[in-house]
C-alpha atoms as a PDB file:
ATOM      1  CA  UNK A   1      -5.896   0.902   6.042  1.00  0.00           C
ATOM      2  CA  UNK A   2      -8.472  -0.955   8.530  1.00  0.00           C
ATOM      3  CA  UNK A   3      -6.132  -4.281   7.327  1.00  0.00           C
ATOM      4  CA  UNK A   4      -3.170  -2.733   8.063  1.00  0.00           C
ATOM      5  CA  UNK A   5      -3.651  -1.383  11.525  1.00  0.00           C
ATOM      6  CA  UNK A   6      -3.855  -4.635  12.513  1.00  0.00           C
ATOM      7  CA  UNK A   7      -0.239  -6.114  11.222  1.00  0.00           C
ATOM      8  CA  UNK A   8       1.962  -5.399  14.137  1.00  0.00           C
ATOM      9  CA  UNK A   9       5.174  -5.027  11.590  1.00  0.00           C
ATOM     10  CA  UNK A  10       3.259  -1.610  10.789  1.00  0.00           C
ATOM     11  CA  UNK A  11       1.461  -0.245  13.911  1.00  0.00           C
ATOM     12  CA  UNK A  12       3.658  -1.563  16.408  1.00  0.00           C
ATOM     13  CA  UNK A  13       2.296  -1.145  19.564  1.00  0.00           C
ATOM     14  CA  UNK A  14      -0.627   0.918  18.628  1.00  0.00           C
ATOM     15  CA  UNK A  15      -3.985  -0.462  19.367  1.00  0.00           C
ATOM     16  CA  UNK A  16      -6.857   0.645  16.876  1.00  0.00           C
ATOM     17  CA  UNK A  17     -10.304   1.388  18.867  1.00  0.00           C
ATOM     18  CA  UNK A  18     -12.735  -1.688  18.284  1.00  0.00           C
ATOM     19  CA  UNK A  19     -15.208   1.041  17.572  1.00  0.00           C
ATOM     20  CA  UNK A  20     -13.339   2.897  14.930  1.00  0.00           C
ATOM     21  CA  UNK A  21     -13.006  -0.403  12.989  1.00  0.00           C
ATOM     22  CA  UNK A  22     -17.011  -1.328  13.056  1.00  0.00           C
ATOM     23  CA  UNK A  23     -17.221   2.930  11.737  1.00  0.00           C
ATOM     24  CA  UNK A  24     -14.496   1.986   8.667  1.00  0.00           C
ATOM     25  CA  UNK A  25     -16.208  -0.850   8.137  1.00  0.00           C
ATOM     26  CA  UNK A  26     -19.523   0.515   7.897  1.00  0.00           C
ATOM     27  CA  UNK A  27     -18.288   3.381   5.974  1.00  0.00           C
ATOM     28  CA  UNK A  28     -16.659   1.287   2.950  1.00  0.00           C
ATOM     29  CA  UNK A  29     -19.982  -1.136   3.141  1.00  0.00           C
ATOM     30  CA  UNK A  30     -21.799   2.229   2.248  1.00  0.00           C
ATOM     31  CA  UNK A  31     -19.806   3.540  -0.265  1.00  0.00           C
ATOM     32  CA  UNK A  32     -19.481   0.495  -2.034  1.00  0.00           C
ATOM     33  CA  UNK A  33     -23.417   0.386  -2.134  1.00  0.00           C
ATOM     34  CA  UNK A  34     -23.353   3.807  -3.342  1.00  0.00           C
ATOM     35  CA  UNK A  35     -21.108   3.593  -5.920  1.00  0.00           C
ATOM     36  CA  UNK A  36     -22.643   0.309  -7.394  1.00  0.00           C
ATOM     37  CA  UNK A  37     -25.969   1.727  -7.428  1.00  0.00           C
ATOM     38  CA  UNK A  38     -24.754   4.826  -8.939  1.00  0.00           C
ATOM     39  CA  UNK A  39     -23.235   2.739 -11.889  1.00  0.00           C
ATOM     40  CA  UNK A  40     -26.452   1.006 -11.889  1.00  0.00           C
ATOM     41  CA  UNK A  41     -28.667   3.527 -12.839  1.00  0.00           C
ATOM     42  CA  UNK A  42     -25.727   4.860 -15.802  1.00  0.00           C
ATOM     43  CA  UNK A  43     -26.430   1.795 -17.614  1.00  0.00           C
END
C-alpha cells in the first residue's frame, strides 16, 4: 500500500503525507521484528 500511493497510474493526484509514510514504515519494521522473534522463540 505505502508502494502504491506513490504510482501516479493509481493515486492520481493524491499526495500521501510524508509523515504517514515514515508511521507505515515504522509500523511494518515493527511487526516484522515481532513476528520473527515470535517464530524465534517457537523453535
Amino acid at each position: 500500500m505505502l508502494i502504491a500511493i506513490y504510482k501516479r497510474k493509481i493515486a492520481g493526484d493524491y499526495r500521501h503525507p510524508i509523515p504517514y509514510t515514515i508511521a507505515g514504515i515504522v509500523v511494518i519494521v515493527l511487526t516484522t521484528w515481532m513476528s520473527i522473534s515470535s517464530l524465534m522463540r517457537v523453535s
